[in-house]
PDB file of N, CA and C in Angstrom:
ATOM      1  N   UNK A   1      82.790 -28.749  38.847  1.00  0.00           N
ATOM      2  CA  UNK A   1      83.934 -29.156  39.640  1.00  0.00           C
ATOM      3  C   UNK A   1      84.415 -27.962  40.468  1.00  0.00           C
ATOM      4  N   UNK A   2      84.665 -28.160  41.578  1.00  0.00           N
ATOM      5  CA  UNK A   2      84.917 -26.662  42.683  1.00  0.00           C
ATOM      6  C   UNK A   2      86.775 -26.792  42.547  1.00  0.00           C
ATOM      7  N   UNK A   3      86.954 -25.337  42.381  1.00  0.00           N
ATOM      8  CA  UNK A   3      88.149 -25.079  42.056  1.00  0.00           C
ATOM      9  C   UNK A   3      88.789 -25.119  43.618  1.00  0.00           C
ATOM     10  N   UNK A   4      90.492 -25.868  43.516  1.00  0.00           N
ATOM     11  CA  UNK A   4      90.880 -25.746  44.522  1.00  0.00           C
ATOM     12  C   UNK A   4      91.958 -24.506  44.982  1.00  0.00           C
ATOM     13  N   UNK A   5      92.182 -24.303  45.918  1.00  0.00           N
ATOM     14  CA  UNK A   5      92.789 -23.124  46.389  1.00  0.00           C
ATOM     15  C   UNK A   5      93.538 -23.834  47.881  1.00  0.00           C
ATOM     16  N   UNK A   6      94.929 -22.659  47.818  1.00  0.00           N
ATOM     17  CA  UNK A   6      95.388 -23.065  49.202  1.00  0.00           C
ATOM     18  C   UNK A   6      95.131 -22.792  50.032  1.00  0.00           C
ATOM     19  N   UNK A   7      95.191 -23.135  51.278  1.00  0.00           N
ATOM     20  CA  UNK A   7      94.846 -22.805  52.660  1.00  0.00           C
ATOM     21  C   UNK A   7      94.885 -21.585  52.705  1.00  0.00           C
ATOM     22  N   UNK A   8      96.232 -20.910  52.605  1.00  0.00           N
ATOM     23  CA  UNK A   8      96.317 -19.761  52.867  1.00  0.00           C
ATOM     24  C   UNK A   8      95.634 -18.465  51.899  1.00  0.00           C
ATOM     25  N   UNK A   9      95.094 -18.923  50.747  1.00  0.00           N
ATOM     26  CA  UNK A   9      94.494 -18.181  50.115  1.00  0.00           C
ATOM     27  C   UNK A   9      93.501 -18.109  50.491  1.00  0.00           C
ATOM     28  N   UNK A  10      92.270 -18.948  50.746  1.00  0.00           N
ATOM     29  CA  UNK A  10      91.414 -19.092  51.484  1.00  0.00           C
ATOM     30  C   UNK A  10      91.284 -18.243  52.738  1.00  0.00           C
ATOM     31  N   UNK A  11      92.017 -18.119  53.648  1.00  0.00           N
ATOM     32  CA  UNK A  11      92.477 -17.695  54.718  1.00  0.00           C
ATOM     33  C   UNK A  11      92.694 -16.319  54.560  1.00  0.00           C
ATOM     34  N   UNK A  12      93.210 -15.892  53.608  1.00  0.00           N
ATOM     35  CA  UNK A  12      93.586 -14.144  53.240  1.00  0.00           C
ATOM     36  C   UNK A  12      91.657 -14.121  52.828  1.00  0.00           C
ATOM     37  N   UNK A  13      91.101 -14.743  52.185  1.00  0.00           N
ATOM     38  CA  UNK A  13      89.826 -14.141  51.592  1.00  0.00           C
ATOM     39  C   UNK A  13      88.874 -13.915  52.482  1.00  0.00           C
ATOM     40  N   UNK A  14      88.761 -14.787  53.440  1.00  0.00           N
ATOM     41  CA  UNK A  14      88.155 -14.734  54.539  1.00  0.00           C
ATOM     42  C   UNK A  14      88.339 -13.648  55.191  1.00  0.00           C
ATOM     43  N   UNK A  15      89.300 -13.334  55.955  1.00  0.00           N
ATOM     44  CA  UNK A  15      90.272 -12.068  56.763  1.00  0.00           C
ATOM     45  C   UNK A  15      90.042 -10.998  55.671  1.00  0.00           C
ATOM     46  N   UNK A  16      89.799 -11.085  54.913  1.00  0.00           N
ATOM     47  CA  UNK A  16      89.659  -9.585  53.781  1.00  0.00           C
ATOM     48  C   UNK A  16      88.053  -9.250  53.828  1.00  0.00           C
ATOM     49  N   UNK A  17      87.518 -10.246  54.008  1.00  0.00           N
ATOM     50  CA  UNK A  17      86.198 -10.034  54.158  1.00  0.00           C
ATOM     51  C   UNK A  17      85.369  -9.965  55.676  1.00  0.00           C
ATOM     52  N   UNK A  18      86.136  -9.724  56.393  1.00  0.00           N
ATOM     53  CA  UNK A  18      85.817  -9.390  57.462  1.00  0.00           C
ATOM     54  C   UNK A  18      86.913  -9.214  58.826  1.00  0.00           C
ATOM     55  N   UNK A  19      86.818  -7.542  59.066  1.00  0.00           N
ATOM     56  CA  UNK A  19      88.178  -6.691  59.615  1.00  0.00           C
ATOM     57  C   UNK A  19      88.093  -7.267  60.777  1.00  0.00           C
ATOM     58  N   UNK A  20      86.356  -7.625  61.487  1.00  0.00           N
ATOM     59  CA  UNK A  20      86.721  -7.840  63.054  1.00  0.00           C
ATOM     60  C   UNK A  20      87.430  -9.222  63.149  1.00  0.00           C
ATOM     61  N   UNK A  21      87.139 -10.289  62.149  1.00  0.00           N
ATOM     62  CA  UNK A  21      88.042 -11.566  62.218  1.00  0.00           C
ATOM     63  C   UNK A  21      89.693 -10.979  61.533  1.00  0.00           C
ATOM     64  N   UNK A  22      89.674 -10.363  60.732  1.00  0.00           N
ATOM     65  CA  UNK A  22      91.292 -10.481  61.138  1.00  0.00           C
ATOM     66  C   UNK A  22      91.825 -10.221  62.210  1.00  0.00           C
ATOM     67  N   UNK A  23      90.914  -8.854  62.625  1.00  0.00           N
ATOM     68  CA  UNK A  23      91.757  -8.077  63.953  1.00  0.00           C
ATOM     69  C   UNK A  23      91.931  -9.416  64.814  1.00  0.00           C
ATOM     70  N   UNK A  24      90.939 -10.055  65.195  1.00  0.00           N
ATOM     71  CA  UNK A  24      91.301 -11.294  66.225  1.00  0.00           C
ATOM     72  C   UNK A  24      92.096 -11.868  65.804  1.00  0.00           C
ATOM     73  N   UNK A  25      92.188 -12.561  64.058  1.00  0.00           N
ATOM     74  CA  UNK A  25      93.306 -13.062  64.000  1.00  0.00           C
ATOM     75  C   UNK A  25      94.565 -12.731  64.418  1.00  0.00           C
ATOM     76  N   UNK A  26      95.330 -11.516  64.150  1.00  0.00           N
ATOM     77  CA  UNK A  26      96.384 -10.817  64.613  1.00  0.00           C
ATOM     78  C   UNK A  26      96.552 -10.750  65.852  1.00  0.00           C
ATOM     79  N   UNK A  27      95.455 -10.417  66.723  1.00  0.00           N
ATOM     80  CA  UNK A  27      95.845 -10.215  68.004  1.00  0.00           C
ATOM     81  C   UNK A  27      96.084 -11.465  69.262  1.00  0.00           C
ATOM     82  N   UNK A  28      95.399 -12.876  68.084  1.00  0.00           N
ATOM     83  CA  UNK A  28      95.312 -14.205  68.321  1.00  0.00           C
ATOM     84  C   UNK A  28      97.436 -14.759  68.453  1.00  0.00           C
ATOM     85  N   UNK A  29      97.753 -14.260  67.020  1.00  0.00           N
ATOM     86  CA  UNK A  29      98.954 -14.703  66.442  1.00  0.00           C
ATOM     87  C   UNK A  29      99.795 -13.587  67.681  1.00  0.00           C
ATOM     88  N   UNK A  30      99.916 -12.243  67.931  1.00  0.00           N
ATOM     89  CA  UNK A  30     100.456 -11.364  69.245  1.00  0.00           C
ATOM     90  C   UNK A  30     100.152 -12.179  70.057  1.00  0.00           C
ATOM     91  N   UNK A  31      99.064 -12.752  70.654  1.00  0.00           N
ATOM     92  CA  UNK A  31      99.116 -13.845  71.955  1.00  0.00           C
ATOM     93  C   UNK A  31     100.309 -14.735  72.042  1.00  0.00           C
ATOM     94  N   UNK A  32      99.931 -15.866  71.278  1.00  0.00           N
ATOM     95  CA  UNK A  32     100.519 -16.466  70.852  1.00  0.00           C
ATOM     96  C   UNK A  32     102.066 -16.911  70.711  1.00  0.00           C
ATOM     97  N   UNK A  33     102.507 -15.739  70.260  1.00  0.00           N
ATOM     98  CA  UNK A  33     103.819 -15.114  70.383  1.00  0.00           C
ATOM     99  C   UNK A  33     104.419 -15.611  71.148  1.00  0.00           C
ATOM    100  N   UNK A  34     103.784 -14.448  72.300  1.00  0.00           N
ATOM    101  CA  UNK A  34     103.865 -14.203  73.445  1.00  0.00           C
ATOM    102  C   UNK A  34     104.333 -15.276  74.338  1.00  0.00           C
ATOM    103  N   UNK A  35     103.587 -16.305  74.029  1.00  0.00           N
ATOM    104  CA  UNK A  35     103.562 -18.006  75.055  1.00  0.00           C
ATOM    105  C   UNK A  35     104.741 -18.260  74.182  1.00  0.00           C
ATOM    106  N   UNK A  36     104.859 -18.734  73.030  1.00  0.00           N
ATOM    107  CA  UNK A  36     105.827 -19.657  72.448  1.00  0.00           C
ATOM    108  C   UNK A  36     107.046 -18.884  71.573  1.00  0.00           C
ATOM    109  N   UNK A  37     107.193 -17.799  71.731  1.00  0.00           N
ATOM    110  CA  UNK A  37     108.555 -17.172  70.860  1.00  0.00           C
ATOM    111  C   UNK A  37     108.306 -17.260  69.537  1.00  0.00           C
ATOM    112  N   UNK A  38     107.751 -18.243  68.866  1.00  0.00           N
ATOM    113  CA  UNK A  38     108.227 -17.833  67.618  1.00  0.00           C
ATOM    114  C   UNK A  38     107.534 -17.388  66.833  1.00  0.00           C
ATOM    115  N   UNK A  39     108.565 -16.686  66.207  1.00  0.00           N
ATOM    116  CA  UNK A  39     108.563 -15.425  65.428  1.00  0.00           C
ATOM    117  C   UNK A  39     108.326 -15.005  64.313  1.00  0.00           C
ATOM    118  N   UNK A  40     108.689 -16.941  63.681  1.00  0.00           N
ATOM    119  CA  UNK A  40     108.372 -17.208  62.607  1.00  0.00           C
ATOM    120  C   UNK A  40     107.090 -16.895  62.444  1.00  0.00           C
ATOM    121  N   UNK A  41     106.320 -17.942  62.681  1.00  0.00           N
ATOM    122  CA  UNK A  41     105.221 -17.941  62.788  1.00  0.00           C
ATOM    123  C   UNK A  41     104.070 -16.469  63.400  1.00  0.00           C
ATOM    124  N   UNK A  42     104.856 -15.436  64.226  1.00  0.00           N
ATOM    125  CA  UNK A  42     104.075 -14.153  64.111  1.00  0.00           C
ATOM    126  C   UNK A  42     104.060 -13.605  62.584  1.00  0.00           C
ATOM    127  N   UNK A  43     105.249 -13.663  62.014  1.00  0.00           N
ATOM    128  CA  UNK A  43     105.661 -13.018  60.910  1.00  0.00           C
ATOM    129  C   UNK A  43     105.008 -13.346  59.687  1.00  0.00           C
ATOM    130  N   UNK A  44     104.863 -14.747  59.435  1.00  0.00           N
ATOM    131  CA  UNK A  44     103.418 -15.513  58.478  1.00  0.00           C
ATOM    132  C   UNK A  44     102.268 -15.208  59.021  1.00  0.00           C
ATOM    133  N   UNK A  45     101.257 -15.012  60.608  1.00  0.00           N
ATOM    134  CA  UNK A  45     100.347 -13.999  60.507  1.00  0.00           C
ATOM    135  C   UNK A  45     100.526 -13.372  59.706  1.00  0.00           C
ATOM    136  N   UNK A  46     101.064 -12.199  60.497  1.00  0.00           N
ATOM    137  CA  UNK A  46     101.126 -10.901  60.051  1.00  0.00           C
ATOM    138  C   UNK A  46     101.266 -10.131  59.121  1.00  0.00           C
ATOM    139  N   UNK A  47     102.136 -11.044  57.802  1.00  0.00           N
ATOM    140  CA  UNK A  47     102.004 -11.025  55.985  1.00  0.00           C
ATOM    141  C   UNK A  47     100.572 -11.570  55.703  1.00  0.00           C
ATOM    142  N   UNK A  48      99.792 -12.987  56.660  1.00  0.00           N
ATOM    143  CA  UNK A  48      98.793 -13.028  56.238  1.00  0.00           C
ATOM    144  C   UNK A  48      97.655 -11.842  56.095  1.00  0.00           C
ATOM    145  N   UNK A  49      97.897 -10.991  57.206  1.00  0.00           N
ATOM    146  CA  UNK A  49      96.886 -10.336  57.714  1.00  0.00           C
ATOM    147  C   UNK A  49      97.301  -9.198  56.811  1.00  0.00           C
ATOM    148  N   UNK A  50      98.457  -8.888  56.558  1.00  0.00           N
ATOM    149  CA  UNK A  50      98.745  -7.467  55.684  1.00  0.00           C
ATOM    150  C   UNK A  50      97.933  -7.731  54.299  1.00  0.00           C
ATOM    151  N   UNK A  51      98.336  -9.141  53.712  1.00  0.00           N
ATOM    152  CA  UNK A  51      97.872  -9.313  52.597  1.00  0.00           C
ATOM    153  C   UNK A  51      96.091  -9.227  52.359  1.00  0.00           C
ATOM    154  N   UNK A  52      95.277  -9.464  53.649  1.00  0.00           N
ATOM    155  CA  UNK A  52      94.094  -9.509  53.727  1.00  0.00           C
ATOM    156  C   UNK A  52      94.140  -8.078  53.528  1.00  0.00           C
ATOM    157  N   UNK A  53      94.325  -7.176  53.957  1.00  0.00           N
ATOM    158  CA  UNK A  53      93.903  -5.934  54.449  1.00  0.00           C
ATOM    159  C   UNK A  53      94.002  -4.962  53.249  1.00  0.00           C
ATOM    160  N   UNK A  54      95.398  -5.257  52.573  1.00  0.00           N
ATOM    161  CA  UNK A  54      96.530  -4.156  51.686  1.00  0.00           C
ATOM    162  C   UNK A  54      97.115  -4.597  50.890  1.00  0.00           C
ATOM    163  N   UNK A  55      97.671  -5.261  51.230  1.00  0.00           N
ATOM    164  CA  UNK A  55      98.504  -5.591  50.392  1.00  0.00           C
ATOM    165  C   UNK A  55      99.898  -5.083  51.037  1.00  0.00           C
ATOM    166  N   UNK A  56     101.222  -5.813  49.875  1.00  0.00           N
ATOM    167  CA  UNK A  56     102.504  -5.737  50.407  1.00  0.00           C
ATOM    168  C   UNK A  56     103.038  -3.992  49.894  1.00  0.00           C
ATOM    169  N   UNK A  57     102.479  -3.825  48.753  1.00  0.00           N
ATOM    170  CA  UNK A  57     103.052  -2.727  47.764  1.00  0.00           C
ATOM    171  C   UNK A  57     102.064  -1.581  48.394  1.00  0.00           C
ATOM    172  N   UNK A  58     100.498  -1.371  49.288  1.00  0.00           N
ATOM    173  CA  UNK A  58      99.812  -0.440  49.439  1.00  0.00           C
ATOM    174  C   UNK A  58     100.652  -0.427  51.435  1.00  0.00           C
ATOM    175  N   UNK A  59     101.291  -1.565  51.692  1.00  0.00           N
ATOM    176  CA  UNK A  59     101.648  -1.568  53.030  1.00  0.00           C
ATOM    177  C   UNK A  59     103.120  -0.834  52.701  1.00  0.00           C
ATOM    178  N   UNK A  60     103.719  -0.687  51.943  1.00  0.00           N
ATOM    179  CA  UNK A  60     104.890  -0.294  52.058  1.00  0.00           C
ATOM    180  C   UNK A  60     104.411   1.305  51.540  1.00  0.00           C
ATOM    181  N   UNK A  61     103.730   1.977  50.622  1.00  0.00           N
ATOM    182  CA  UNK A  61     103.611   3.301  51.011  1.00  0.00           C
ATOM    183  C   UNK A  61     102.949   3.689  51.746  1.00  0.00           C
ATOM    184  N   UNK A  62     101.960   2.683  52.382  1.00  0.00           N
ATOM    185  CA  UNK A  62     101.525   4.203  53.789  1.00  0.00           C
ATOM    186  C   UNK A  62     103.178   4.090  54.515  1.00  0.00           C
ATOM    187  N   UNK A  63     103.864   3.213  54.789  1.00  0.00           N
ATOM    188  CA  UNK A  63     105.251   3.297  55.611  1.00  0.00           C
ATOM    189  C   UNK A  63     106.531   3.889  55.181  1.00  0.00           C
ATOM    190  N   UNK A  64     105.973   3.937  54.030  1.00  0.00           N
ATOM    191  CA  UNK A  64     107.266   4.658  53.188  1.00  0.00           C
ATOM    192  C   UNK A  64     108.303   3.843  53.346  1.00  0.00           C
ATOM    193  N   UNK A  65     108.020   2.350  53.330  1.00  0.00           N
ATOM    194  CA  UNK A  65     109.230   1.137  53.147  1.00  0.00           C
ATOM    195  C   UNK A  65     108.972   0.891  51.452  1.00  0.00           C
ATOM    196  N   UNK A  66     110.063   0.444  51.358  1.00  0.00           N
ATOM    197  CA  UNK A  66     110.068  -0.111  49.562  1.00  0.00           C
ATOM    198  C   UNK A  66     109.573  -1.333  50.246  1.00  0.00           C
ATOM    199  N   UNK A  67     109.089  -2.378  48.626  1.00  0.00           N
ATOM    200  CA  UNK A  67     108.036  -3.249  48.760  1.00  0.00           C
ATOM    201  C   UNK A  67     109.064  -4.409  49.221  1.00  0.00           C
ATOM    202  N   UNK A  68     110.606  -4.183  49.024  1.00  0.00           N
ATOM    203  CA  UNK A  68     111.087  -5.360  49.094  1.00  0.00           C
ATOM    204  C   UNK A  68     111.819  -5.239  50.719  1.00  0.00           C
ATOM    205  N   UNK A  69     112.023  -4.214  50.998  1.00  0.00           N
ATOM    206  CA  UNK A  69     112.618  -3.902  52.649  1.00  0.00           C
ATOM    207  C   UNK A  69     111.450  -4.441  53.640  1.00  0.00           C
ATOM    208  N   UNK A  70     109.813  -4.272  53.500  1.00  0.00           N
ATOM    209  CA  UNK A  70     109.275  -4.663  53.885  1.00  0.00           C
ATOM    210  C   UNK A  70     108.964  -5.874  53.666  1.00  0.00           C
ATOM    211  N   UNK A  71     108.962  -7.184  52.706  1.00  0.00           N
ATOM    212  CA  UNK A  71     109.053  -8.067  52.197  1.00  0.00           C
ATOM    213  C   UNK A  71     109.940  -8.726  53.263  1.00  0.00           C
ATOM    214  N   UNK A  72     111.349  -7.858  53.139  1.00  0.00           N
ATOM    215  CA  UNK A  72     112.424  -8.797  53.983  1.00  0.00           C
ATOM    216  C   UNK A  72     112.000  -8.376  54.958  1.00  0.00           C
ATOM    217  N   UNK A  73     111.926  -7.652  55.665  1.00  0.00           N
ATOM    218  CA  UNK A  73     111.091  -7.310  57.371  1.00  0.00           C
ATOM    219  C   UNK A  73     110.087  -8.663  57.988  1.00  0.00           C
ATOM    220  N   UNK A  74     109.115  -8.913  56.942  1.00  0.00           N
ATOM    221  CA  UNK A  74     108.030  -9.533  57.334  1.00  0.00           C
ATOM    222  C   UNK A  74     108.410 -11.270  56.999  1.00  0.00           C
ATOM    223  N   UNK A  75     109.496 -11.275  56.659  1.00  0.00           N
ATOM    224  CA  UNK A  75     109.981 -12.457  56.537  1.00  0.00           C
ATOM    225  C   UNK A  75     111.425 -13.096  57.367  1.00  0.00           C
ATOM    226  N   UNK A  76     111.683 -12.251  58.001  1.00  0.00           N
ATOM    227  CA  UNK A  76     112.597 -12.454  59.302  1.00  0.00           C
ATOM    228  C   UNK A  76     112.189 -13.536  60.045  1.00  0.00           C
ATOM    229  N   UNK A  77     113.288 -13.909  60.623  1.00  0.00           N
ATOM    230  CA  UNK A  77     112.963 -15.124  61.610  1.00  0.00           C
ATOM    231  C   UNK A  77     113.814 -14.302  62.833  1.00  0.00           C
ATOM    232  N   UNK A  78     113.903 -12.895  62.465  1.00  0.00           N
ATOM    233  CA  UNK A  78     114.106 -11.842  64.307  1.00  0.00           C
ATOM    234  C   UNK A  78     113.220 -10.943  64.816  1.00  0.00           C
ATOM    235  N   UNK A  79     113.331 -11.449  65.937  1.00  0.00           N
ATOM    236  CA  UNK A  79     112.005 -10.474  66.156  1.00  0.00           C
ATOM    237  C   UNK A  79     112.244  -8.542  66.114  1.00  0.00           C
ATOM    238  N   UNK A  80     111.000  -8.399  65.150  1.00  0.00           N
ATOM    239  CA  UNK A  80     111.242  -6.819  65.030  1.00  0.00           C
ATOM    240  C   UNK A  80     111.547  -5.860  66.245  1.00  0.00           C
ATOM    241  N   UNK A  81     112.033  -4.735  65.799  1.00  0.00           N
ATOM    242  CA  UNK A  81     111.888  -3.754  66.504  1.00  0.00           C
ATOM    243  C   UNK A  81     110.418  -3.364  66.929  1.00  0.00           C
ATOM    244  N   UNK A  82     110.881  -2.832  67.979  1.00  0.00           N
ATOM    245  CA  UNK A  82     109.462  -2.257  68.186  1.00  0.00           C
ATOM    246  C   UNK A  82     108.693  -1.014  67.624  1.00  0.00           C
ATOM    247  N   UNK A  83     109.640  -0.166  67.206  1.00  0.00           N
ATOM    248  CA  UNK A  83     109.120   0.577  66.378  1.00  0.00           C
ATOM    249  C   UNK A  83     109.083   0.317  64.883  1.00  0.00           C
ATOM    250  N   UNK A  84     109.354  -0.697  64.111  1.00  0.00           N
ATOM    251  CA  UNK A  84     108.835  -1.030  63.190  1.00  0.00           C
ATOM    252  C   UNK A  84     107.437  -1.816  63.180  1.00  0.00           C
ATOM    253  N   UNK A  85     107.487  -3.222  63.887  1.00  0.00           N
ATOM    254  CA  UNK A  85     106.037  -3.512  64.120  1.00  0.00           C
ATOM    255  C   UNK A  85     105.053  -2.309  64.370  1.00  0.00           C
ATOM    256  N   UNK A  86     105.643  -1.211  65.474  1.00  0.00           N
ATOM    257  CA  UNK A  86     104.280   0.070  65.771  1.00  0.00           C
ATOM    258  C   UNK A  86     104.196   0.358  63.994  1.00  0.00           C
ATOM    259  N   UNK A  87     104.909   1.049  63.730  1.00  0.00           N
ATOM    260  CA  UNK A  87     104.920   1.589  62.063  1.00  0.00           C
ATOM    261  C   UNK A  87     104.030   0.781  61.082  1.00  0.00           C
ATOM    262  N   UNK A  88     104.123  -0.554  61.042  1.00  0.00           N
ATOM    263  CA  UNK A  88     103.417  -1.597  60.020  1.00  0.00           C
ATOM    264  C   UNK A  88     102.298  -1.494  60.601  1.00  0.00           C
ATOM    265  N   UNK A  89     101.767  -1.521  61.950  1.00  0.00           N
ATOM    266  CA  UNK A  89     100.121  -1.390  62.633  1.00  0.00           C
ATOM    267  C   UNK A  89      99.761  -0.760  62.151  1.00  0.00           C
ATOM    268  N   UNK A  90     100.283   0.672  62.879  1.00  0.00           N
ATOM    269  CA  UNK A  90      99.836   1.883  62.401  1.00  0.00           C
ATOM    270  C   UNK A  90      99.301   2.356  61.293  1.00  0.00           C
ATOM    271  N   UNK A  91     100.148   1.828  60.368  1.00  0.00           N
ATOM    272  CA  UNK A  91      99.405   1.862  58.679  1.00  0.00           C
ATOM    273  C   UNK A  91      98.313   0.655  58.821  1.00  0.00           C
ATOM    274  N   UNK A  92      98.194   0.123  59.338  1.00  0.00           N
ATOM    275  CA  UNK A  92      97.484  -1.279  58.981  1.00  0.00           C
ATOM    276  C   UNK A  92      95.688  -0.439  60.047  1.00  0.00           C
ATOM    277  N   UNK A  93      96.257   0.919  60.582  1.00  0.00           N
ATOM    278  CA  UNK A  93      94.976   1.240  61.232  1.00  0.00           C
ATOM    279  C   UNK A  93      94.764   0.220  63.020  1.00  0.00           C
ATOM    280  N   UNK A  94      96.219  -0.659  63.202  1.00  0.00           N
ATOM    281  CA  UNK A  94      96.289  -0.933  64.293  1.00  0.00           C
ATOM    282  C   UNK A  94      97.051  -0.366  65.309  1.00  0.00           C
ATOM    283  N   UNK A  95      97.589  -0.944  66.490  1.00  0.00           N
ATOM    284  CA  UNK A  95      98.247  -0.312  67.244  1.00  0.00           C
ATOM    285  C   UNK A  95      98.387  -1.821  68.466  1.00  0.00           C
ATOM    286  N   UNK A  96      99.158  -1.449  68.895  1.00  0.00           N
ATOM    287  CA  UNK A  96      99.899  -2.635  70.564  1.00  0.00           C
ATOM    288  C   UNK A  96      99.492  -1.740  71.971  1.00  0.00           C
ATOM    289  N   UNK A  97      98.491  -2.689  72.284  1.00  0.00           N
ATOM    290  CA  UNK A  97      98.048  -2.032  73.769  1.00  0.00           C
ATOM    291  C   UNK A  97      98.613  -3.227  75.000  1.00  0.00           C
ATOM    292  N   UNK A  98      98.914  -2.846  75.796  1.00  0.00           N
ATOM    293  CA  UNK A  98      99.000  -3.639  76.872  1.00  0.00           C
ATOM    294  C   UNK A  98      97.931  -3.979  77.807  1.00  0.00           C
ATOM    295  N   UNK A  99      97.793  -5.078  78.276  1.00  0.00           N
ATOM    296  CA  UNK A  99      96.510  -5.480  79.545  1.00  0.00           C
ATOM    297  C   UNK A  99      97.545  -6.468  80.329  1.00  0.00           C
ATOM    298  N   UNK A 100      96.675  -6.230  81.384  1.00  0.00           N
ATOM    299  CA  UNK A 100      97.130  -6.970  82.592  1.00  0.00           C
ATOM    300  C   UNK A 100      97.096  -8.209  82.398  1.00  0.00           C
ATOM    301  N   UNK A 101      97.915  -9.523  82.420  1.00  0.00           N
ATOM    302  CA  UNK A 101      97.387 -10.767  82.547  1.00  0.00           C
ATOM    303  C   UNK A 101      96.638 -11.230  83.529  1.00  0.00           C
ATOM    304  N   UNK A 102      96.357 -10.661  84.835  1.00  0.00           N
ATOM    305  CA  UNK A 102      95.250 -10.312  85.836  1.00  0.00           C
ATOM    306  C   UNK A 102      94.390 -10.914  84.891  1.00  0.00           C
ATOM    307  N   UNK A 103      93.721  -9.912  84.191  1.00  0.00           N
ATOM    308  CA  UNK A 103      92.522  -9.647  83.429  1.00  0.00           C
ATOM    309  C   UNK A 103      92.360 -11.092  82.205  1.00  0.00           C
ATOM    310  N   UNK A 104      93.007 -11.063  82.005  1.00  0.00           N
ATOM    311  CA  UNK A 104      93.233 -12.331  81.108  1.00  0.00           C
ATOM    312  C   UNK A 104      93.091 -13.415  81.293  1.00  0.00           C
ATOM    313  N   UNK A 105      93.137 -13.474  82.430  1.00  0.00           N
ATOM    314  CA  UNK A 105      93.165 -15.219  83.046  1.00  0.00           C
ATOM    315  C   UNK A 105      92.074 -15.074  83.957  1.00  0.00           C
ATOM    316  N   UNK A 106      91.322 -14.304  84.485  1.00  0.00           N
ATOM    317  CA  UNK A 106      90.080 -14.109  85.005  1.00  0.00           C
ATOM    318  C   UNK A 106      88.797 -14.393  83.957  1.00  0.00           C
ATOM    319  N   UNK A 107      89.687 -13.739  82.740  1.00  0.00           N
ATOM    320  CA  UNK A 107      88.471 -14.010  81.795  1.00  0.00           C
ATOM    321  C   UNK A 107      88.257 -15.420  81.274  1.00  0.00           C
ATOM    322  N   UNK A 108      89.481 -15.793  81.118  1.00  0.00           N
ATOM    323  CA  UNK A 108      90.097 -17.691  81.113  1.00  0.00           C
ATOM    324  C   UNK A 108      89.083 -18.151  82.183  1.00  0.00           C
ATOM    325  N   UNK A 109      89.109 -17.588  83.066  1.00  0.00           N
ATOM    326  CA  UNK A 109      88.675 -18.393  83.944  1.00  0.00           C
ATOM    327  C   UNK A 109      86.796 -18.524  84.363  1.00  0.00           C
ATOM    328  N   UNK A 110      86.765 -17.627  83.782  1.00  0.00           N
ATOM    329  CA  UNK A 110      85.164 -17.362  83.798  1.00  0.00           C
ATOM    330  C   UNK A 110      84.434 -17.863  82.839  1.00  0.00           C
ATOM    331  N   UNK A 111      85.137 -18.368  81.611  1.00  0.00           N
ATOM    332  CA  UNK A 111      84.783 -18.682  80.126  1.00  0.00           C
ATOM    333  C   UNK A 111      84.658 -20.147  80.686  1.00  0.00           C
ATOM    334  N   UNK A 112      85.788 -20.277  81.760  1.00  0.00           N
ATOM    335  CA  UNK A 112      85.559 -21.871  81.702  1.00  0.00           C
ATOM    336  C   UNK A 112      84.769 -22.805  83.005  1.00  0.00           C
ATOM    337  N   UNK A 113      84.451 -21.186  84.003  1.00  0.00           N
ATOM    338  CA  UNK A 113      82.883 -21.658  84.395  1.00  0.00           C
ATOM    339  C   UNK A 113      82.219 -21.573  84.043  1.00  0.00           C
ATOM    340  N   UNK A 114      81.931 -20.691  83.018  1.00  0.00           N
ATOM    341  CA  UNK A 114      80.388 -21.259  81.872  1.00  0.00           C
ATOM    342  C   UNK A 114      80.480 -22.326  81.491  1.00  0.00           C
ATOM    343  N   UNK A 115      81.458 -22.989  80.874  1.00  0.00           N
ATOM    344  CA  UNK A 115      81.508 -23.950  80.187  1.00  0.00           C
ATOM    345  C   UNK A 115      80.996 -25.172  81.421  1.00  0.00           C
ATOM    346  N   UNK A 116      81.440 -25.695  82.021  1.00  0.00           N
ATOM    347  CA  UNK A 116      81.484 -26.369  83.260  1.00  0.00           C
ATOM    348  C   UNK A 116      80.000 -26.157  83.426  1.00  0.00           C
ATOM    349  N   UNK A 117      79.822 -24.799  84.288  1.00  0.00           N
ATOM    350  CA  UNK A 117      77.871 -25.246  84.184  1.00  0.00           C
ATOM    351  C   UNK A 117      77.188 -24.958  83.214  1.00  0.00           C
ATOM    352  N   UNK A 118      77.460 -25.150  82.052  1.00  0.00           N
ATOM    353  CA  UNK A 118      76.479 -25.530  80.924  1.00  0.00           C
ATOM    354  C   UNK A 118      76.836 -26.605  80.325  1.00  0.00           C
ATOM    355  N   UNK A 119      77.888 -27.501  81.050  1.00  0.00           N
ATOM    356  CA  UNK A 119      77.840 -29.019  80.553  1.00  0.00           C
ATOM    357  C   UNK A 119      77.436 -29.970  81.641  1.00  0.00           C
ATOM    358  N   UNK A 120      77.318 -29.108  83.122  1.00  0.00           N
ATOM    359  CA  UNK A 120      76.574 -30.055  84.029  1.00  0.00           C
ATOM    360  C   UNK A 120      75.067 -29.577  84.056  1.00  0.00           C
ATOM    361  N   UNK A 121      74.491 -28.443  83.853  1.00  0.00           N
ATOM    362  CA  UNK A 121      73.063 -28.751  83.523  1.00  0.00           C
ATOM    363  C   UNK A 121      72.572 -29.145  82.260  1.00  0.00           C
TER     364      UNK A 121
END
């Protein structure tokens, strides 16, 4: 009988087992954001992705946050400071780069002339 598990456990095991899919995940959930505000929902990433990586108790000493200041941090429904999110990356071995949306929507847009002629030939 296959044991069941929640989504989100599943989801941390996956992301723990492979850094280049979390990194997308995270930088998927920062998109994201971005379009729709909420914050909530960056903030459940981003515990997801801590928990893949570290953990809550190995994320709060590289930051030198107690386990429960960071706990309440990552469970806000405000959006962080910016130098706390840098701080939680940073330990996490990430960081916030900026790109042009230029670039972004060119690439949008090129992804979706492939698509187009490789569904008309």
């Amino acid at each position: 009988m296959k044991e069941l598990r929640k989504w989100r456990d599943y989801l941390i095991g996956q992301l723990a087992a492979n850094r280049g899919e979390a990194l997308d995940y995270i930088q998927f959930a920062l998109e994201e954001y971005q379009v729709d505000r909420d914050i909530a929902v960056f903030w459940l990433s981003l515990r997801t992705f801590v928990e893949s990586q570290c953990g809550i108790s190995e994320l709060a000493k590289r930051t030198h946050m107690s386990p429960d200041a960071l706990q309440k941090t990552l469970s806000s429904d405000k959006a962080p400071h910016l130098d706390t999110l840098c701080t939680i990356l940073n330990a996490l071995d990430c960081r916030l780069s900026v790109v042009p949306l230029e670039a972004e929507e060119t690439e949008l847009e090129s992804a979706a002339d492939v698509q187009s002629s490789s569904a008309a030939g």
